[in-house]
C-alpha atoms as a PDB file:
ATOM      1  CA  UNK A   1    -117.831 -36.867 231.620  1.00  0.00           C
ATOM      2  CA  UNK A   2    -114.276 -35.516 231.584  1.00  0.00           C
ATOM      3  CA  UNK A   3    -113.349 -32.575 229.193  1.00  0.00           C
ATOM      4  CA  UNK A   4    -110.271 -31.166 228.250  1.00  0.00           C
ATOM      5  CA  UNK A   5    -108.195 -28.183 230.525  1.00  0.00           C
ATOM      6  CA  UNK A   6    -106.658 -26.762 227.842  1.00  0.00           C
ATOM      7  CA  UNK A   7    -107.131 -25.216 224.024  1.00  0.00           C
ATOM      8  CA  UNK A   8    -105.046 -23.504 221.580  1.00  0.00           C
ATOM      9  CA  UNK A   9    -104.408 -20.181 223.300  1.00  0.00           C
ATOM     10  CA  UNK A  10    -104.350 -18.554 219.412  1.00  0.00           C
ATOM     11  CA  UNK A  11    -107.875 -19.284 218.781  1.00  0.00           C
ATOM     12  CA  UNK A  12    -110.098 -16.519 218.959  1.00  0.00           C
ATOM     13  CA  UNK A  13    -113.589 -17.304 220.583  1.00  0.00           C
ATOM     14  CA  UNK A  14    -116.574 -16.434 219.522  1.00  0.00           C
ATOM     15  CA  UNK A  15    -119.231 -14.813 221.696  1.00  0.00           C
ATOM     16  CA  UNK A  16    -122.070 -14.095 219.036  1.00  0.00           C
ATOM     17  CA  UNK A  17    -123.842 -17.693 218.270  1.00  0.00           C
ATOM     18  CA  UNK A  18    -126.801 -17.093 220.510  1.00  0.00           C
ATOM     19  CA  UNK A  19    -126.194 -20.404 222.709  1.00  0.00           C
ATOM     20  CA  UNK A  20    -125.480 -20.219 225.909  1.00  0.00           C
ATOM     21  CA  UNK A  21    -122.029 -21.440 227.543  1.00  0.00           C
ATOM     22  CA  UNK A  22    -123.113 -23.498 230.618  1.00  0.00           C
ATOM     23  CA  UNK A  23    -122.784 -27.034 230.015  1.00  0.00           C
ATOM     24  CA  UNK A  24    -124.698 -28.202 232.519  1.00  0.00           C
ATOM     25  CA  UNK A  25    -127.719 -26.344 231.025  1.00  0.00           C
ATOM     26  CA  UNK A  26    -127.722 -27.906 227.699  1.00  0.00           C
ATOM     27  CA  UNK A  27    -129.234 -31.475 225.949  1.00  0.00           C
ATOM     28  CA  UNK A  28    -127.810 -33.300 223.122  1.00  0.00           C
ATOM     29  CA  UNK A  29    -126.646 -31.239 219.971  1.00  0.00           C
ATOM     30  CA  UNK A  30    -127.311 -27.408 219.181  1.00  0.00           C
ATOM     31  CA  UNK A  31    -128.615 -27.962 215.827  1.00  0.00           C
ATOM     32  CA  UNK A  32    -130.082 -31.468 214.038  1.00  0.00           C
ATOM     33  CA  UNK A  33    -129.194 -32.683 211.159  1.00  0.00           C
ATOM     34  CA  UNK A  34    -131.704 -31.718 209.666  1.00  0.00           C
ATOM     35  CA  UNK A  35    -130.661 -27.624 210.105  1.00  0.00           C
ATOM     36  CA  UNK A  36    -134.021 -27.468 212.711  1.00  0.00           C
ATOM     37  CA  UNK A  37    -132.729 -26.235 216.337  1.00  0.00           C
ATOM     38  CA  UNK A  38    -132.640 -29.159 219.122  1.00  0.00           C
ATOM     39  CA  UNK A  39    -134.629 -27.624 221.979  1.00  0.00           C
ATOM     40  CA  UNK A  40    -138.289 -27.274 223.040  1.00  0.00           C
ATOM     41  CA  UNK A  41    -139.724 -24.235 224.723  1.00  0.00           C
ATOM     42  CA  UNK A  42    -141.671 -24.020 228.096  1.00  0.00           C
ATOM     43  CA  UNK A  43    -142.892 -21.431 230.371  1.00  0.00           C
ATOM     44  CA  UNK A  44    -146.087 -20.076 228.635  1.00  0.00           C
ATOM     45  CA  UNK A  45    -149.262 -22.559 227.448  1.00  0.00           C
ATOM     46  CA  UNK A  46    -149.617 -24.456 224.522  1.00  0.00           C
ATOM     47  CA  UNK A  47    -151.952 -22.241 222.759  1.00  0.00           C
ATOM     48  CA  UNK A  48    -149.691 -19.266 222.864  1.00  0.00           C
ATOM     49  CA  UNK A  49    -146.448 -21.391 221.459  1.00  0.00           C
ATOM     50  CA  UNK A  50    -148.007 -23.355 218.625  1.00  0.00           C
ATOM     51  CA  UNK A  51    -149.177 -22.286 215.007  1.00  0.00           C
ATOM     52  CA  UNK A  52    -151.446 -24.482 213.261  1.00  0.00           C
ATOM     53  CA  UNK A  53    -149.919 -22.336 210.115  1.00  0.00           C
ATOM     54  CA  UNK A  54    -146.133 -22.860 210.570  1.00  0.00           C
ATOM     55  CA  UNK A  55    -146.694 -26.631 212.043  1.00  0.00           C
ATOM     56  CA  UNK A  56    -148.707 -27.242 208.403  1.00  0.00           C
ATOM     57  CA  UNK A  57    -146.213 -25.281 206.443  1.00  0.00           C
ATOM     58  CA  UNK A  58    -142.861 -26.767 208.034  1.00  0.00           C
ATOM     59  CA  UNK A  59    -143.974 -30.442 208.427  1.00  0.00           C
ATOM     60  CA  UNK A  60    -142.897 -33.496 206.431  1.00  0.00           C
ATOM     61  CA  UNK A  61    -144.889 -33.973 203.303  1.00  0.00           C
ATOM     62  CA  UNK A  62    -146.137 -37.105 204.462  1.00  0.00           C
ATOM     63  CA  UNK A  63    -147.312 -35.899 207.505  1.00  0.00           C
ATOM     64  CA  UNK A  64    -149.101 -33.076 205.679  1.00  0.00           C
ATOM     65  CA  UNK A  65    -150.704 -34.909 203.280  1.00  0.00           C
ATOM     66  CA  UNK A  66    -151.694 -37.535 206.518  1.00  0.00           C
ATOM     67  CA  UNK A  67    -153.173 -34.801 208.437  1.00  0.00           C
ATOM     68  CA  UNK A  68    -155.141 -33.175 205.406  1.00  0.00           C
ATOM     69  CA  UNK A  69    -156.909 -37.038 204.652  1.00  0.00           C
ATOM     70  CA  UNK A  70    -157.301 -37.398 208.499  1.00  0.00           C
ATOM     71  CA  UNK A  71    -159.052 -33.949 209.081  1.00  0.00           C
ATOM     72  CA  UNK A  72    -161.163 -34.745 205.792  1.00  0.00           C
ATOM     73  CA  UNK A  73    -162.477 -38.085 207.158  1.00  0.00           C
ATOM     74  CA  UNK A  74    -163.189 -36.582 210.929  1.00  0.00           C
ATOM     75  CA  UNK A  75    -165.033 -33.713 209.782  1.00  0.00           C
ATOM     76  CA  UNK A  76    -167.372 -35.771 207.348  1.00  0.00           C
ATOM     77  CA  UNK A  77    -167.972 -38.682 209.740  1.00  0.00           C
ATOM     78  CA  UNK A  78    -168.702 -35.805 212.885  1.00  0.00           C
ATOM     79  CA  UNK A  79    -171.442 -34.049 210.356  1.00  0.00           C
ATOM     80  CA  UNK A  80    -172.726 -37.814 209.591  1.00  0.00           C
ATOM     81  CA  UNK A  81    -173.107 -38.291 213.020  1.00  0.00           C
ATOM     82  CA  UNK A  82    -175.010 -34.995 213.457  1.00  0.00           C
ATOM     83  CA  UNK A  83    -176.941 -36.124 210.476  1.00  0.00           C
ATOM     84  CA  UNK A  84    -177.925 -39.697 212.017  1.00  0.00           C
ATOM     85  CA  UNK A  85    -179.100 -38.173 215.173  1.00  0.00           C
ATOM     86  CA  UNK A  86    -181.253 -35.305 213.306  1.00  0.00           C
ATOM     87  CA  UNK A  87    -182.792 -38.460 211.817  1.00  0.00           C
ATOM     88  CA  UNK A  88    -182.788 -40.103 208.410  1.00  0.00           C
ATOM     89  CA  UNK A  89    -186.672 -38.514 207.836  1.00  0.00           C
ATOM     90  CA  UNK A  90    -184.781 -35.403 206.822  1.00  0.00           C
ATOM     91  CA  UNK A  91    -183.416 -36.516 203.725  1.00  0.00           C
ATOM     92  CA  UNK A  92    -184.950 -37.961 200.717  1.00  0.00           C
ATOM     93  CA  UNK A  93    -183.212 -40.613 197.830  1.00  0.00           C
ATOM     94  CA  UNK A  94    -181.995 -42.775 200.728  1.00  0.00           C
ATOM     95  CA  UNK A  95    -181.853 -45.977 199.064  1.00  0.00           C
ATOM     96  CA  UNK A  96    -180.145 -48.164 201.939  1.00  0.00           C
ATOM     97  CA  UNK A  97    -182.262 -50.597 203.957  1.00  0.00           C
ATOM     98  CA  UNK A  98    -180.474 -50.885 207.241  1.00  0.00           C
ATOM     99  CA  UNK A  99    -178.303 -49.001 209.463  1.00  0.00           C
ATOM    100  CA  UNK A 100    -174.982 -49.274 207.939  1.00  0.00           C
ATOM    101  CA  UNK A 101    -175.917 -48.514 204.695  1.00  0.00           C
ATOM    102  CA  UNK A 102    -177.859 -45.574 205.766  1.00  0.00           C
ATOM    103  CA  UNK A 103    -175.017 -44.632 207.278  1.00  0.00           C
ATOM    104  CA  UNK A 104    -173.022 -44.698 204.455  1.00  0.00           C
ATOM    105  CA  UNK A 105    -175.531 -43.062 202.091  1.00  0.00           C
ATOM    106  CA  UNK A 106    -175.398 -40.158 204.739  1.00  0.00           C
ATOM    107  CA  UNK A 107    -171.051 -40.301 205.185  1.00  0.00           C
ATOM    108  CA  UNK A 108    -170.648 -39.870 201.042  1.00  0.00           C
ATOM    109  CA  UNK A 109    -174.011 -36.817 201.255  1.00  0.00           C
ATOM    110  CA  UNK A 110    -171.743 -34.907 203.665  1.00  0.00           C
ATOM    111  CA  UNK A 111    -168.593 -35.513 201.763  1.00  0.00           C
ATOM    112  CA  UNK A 112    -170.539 -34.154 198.743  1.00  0.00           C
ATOM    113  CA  UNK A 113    -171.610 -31.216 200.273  1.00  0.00           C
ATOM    114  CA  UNK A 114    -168.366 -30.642 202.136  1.00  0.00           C
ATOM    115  CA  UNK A 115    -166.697 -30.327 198.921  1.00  0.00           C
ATOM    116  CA  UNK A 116    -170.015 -28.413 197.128  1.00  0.00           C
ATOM    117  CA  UNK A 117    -170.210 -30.989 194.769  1.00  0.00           C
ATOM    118  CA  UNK A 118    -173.634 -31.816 195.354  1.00  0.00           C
ATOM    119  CA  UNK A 119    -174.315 -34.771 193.116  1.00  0.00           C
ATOM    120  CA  UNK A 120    -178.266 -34.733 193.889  1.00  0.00           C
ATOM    121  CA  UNK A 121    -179.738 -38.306 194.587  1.00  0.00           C
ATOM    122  CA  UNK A 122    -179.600 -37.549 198.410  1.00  0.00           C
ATOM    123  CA  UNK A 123    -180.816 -34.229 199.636  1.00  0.00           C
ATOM    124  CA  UNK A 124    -182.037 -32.457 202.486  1.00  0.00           C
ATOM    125  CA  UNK A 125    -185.916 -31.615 203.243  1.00  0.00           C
ATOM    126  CA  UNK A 126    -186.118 -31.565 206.595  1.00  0.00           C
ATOM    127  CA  UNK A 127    -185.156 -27.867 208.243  1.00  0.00           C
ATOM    128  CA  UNK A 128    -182.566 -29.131 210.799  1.00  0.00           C
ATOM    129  CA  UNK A 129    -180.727 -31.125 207.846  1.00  0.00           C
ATOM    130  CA  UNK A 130    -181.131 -28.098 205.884  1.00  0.00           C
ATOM    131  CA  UNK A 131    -179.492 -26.094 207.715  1.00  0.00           C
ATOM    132  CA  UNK A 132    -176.780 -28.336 209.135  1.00  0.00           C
ATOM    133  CA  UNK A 133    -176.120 -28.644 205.422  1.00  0.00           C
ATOM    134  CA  UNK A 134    -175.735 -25.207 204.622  1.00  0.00           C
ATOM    135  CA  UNK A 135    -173.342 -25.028 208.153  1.00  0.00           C
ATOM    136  CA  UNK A 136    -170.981 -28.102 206.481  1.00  0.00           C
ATOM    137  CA  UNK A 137    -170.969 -26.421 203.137  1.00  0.00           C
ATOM    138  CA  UNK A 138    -169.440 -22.869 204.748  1.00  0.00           C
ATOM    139  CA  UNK A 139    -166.954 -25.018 206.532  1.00  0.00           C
ATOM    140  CA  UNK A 140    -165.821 -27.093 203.169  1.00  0.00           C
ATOM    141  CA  UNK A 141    -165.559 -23.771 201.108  1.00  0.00           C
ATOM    142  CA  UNK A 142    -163.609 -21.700 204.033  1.00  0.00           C
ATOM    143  CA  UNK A 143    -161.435 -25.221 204.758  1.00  0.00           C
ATOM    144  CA  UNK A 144    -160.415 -25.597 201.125  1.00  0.00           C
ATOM    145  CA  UNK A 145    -159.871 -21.794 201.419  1.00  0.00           C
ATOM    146  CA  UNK A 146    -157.283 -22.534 204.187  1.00  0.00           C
ATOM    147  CA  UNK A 147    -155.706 -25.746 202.890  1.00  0.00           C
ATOM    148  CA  UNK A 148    -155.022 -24.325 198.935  1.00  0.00           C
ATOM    149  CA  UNK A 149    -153.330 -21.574 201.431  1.00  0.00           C
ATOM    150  CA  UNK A 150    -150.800 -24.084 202.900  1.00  0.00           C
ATOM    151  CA  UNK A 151    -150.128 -25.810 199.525  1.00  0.00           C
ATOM    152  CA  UNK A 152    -149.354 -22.884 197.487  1.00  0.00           C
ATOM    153  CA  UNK A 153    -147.010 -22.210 201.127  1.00  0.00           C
ATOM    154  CA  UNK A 154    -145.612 -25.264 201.212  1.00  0.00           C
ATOM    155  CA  UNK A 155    -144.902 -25.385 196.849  1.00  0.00           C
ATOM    156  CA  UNK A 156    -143.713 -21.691 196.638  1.00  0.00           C
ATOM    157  CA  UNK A 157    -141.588 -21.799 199.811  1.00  0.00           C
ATOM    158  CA  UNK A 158    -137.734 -20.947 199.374  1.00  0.00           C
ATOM    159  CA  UNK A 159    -135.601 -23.976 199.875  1.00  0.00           C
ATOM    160  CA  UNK A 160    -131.918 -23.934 199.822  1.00  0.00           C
ATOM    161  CA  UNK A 161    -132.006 -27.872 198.050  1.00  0.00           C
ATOM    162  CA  UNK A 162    -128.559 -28.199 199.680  1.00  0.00           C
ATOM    163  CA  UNK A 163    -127.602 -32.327 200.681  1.00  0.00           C
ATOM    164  CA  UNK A 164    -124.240 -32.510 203.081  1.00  0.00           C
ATOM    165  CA  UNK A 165    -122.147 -35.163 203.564  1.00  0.00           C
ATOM    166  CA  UNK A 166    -123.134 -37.665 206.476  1.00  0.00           C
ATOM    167  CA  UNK A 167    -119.574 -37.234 208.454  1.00  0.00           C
ATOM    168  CA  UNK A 168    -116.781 -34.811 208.469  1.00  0.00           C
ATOM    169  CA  UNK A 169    -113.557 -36.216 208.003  1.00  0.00           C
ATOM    170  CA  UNK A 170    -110.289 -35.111 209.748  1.00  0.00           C
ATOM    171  CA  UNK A 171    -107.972 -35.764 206.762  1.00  0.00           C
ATOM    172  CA  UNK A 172    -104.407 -34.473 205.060  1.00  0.00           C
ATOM    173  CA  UNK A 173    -104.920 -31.079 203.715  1.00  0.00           C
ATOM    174  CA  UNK A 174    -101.228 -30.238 202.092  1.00  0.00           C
ATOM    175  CA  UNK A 175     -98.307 -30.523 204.894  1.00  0.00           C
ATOM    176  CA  UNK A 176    -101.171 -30.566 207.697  1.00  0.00           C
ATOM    177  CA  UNK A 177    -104.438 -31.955 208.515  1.00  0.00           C
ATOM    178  CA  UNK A 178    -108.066 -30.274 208.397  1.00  0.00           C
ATOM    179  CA  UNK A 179    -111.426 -30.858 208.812  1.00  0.00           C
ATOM    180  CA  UNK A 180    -113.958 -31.371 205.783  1.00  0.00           C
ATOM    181  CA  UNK A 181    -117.375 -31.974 204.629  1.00  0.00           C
ATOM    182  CA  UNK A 182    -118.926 -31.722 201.527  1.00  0.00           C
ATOM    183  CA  UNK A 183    -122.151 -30.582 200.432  1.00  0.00           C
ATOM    184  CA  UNK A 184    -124.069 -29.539 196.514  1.00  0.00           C
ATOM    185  CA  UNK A 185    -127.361 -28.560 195.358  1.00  0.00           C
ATOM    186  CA  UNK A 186    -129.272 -31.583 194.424  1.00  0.00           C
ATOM    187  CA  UNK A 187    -131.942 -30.126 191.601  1.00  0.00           C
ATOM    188  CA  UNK A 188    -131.646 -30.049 188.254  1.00  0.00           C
ATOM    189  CA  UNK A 189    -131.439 -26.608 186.929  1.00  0.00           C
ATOM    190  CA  UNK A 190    -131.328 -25.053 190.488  1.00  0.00           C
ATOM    191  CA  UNK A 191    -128.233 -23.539 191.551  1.00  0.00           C
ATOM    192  CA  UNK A 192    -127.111 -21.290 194.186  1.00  0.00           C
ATOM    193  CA  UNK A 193    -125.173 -18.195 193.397  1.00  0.00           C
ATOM    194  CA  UNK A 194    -122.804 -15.540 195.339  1.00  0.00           C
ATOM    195  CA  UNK A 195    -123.072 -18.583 198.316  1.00  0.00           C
ATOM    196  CA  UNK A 196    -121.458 -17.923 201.557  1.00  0.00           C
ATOM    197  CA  UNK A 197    -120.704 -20.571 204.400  1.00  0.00           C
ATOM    198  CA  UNK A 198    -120.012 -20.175 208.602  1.00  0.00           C
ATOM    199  CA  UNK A 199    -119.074 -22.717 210.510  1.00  0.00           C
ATOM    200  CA  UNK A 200    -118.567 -22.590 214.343  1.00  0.00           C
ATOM    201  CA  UNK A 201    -117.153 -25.341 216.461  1.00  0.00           C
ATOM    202  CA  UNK A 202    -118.550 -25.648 219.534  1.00  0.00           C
ATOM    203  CA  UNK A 203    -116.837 -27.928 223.043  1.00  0.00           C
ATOM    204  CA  UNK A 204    -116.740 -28.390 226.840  1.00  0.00           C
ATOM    205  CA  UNK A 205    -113.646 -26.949 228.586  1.00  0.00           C
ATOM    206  CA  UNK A 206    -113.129 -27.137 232.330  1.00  0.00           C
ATOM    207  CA  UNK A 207    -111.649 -24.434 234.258  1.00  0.00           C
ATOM    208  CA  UNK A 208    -111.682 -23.468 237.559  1.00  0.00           C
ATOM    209  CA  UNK A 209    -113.548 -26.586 238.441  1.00  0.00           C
ATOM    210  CA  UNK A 210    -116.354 -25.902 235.773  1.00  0.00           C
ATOM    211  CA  UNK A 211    -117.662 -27.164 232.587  1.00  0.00           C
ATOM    212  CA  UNK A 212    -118.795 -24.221 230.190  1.00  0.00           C
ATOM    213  CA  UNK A 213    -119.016 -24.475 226.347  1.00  0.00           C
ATOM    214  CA  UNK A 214    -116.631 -22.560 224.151  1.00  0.00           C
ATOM    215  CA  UNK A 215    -117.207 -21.482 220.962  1.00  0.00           C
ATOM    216  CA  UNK A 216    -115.055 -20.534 217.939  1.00  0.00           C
ATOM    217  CA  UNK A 217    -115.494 -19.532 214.009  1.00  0.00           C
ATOM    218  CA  UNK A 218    -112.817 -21.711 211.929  1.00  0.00           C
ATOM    219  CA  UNK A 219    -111.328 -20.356 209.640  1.00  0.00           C
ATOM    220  CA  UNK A 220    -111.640 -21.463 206.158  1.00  0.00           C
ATOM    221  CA  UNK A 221    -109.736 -22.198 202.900  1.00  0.00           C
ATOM    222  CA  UNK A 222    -112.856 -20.813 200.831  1.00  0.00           C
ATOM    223  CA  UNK A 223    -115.901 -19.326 202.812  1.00  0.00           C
ATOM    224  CA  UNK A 224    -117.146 -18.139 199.463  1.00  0.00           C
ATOM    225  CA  UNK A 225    -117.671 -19.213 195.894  1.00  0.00           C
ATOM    226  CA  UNK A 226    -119.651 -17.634 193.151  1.00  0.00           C
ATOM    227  CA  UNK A 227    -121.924 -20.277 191.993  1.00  0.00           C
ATOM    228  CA  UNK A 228    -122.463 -23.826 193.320  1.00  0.00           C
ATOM    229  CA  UNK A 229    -122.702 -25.945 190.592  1.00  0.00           C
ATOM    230  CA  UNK A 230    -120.785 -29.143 191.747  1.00  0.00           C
ATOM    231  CA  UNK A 231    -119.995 -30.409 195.096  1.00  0.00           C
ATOM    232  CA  UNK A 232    -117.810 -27.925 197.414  1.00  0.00           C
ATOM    233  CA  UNK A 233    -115.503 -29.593 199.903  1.00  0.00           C
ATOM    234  CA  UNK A 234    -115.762 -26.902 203.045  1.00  0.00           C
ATOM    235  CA  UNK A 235    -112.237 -27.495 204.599  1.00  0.00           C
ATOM    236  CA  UNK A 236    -110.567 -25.692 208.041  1.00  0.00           C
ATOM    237  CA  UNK A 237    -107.076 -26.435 207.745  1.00  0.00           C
ATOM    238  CA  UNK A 238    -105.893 -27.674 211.506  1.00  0.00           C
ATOM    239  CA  UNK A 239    -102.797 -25.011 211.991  1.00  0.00           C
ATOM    240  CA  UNK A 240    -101.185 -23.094 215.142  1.00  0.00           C
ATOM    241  CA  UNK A 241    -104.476 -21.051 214.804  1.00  0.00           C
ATOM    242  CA  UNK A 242    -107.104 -23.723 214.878  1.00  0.00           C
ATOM    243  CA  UNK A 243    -109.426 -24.667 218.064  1.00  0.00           C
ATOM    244  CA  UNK A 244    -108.521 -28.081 217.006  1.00  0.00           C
ATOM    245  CA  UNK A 245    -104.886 -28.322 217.130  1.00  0.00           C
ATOM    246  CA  UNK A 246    -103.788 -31.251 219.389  1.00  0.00           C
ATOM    247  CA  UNK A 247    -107.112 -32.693 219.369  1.00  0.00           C
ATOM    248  CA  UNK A 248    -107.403 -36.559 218.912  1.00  0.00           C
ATOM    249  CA  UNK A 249    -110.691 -38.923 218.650  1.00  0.00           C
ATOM    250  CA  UNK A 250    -110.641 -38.419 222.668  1.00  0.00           C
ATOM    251  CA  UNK A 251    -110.390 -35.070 222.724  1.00  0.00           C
ATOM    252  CA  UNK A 252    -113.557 -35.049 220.642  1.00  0.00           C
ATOM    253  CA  UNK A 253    -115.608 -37.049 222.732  1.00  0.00           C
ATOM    254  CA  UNK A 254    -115.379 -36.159 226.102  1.00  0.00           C
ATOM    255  CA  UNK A 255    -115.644 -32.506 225.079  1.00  0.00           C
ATOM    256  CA  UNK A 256    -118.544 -33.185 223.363  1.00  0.00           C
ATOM    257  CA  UNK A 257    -117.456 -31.241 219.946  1.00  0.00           C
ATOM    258  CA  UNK A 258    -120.028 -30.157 217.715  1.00  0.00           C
ATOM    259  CA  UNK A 259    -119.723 -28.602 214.528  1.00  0.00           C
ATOM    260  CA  UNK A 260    -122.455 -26.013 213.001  1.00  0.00           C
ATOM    261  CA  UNK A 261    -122.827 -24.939 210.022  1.00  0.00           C
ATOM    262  CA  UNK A 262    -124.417 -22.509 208.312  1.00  0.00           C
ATOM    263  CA  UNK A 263    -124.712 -21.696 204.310  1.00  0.00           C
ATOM    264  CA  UNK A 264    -126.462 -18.850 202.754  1.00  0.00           C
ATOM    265  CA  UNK A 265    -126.939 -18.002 199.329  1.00  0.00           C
ATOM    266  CA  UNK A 266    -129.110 -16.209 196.121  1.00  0.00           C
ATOM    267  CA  UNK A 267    -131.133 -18.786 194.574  1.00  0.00           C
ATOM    268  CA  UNK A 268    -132.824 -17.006 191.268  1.00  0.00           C
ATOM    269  CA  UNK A 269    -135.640 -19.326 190.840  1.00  0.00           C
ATOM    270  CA  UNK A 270    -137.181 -18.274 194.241  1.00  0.00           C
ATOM    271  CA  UNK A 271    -135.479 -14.365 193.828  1.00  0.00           C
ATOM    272  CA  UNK A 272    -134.706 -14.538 197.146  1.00  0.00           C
ATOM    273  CA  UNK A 273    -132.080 -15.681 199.835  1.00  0.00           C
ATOM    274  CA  UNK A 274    -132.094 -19.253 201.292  1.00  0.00           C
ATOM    275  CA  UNK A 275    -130.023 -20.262 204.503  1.00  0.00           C
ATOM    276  CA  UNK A 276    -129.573 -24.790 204.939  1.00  0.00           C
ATOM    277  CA  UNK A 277    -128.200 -25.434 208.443  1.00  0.00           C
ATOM    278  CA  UNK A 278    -126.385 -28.257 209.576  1.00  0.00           C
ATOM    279  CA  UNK A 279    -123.806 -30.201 212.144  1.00  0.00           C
ATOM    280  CA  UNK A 280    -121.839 -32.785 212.897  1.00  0.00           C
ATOM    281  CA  UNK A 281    -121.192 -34.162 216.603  1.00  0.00           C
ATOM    282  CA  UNK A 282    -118.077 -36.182 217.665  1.00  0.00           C
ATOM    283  CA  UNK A 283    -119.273 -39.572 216.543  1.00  0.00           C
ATOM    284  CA  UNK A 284    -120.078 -38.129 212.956  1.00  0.00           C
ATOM    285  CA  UNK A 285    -116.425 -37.061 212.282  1.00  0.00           C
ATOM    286  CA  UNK A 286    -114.089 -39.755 210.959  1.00  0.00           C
ATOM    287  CA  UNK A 287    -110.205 -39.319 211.464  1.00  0.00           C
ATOM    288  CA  UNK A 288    -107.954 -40.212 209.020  1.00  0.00           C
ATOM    289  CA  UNK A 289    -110.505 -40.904 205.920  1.00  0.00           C
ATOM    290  CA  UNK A 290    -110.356 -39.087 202.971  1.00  0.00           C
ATOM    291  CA  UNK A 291    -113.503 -38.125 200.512  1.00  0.00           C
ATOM    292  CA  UNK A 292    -113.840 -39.795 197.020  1.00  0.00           C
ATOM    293  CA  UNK A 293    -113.944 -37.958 193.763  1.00  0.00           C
ATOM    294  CA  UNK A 294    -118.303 -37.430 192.869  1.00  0.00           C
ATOM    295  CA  UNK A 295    -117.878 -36.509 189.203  1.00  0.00           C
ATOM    296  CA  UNK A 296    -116.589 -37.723 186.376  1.00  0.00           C
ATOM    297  CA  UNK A 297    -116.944 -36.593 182.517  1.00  0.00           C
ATOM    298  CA  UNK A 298    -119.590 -38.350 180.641  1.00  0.00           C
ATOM    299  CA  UNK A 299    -118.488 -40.571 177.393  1.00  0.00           C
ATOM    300  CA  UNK A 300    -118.730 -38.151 174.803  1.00  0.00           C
ATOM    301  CA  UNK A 301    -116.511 -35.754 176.434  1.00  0.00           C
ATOM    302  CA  UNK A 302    -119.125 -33.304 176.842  1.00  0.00           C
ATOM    303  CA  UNK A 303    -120.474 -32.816 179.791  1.00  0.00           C
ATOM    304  CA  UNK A 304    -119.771 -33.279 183.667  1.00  0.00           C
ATOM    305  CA  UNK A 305    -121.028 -35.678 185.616  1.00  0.00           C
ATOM    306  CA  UNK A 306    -122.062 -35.044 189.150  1.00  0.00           C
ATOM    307  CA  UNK A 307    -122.247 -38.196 191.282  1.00  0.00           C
ATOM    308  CA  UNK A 308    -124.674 -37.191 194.037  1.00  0.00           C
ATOM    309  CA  UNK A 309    -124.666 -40.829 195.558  1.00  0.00           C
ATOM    310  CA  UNK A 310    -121.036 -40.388 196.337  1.00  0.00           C
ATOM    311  CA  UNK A 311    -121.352 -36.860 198.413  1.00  0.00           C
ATOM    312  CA  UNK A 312    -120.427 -38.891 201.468  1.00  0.00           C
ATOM    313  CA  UNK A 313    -118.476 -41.821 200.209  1.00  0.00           C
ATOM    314  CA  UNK A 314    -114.615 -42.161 201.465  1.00  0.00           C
ATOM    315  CA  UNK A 315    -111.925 -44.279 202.529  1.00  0.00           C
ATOM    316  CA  UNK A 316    -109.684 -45.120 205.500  1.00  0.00           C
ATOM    317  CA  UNK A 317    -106.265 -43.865 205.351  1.00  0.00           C
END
């Protein structure tokens, strides 16, 4: 892949993003879209890199709620199985005539005593099922222990709320051009205050025969506003000072530009600070487009409308 030689001399690098600058080193993007950090770490064993905590607590809702069912279901059906080998002599109530239904009968008893319900038609007399019980019923109390843990996690866990715009747009800012994105707080009723935005571009150059990664902090038209209520339309106005100057959709590509950013802010319903990272690469910046107005006032004059469905809509110039 070719890059390019040369870069605005006026822009000012910047050495303090934590990535690395040898090209040949690196994978894909720095950061997904999703504000989670493309890479994967190796060198010391599984059990010492993962947490079954901050897997549970970071993971998709669906997946959570997936994983909760599926542990549920394996734990019950292994105790069943421990049951059906102790023998079904060791319970009394069993009304089920043949194997399956015994098996059933035994599947819903250790659900009900995983979850210390304990209905009462089925119950242990033998000693081994007795205490194999009284095993299952520590492990349901200390597992529901452990997942109400990860819920209340998971529900009181500071989120920023933040949605950005699919693509950046290279578009006319005044008597130049700039780059800009948009982003807003999607709740109802939760809005960020005192909010403060970074964003770093990072590309290949070649010299002396070399690829290596550059990075810069653009400068902004507004890297702060007080509260963000509506949308806010980040823009880095292309001048004699910009990384970007003389760039074109080329440029972009073979130096495989990528644009981070970073937004920070107070959020008073969590009391806390929240950070949303995101980026664009090459392909997700459009050139000569220009973002659509996302609000409108509402019929009775009275209120503003914000158009959330619109964040990334535009049009080709």
């Amino acid at each position: 892949m070719s890059t390019i030689k040369r870069i605005n001399p006026f822009s000012k690098t910047n050495n303090d993003t934590g990535f690395g600058t040898n090209a040949s080193d690196y994978g894909g993007r720095f950061i997904n879209r999703d504000g989670t950090y493309n890479l994967r770490k190796e060198g010391v064993s599984f059990r010492d890199r993962f947490s079954i905590f901050h897997t549970m607590l970071n993971m998709p809702t669906w997946k959570f709620i997936t994983v909760i069912i599926l542990f549920f279901l394996a734990i019950n059906l292994l105790y069943t199985i421990v049951y059906s080998l102790i023998g079904i002599n060791g319970f009394q109530g069993i009304l089920g005539v043949t194997g399956w239904q015994q098996f059933k009968e035994l599947f819903f008893f250790s659900t009900e005593t995983f979850t210390t319900v304990g209905y009462g038609r089925v119950n242990p007399v033998g000693d081994g099922v007795n205490f194999v019980a009284a095993i299952e019923a520590m492990n349901g109390f200390l597992s529901f222990a452990v997942a109400t843990g990860l819920i209340y996690g998971r529900f009181a866990k500071p989120k920023s709320h933040l949605v950005f715009s699919d693509y950046a747009l290279i578009a006319p800012y005044q008597d130049k051009t700039a780059l800009m994105f948009r982003l807003a707080s999607y709740k109802d009723n939760h809005n960020l205050t005192d909010v403060e935005i970074r964003v770093n571009l990072a590309l290949q150059v070649q010299e002396n025969e070399k690829r290596s990664y550059r990075f810069y902090e653009l400068a902004l038209e507004r890297s702060r506003v007080d509260t963000l209520m509506m949308n806010w339309t980040v823009v880095h106005a292309i001048d004699e000072n910009s990384p970007l100057l003389g760039l074109n959709l080329d440029d972009f590509k073979n130096s495989d530009v990528e644009v981070y950013v970073q937004v920070r802010g107070y959020d008073d319903v969590y009391s806390t600070i929240v950070i949303q990272r995101t980026s664009y690469i090459y392909d997700e910046i459009k050139f000569n487009a220009k973002f659509l107005p996302m609000y409108h006032e509402s019929e009775d004059g009275r209120t503003t409308i914000v158009e959330l469905d619109k964040l990334s809509k535009h049009k080709e110039l």
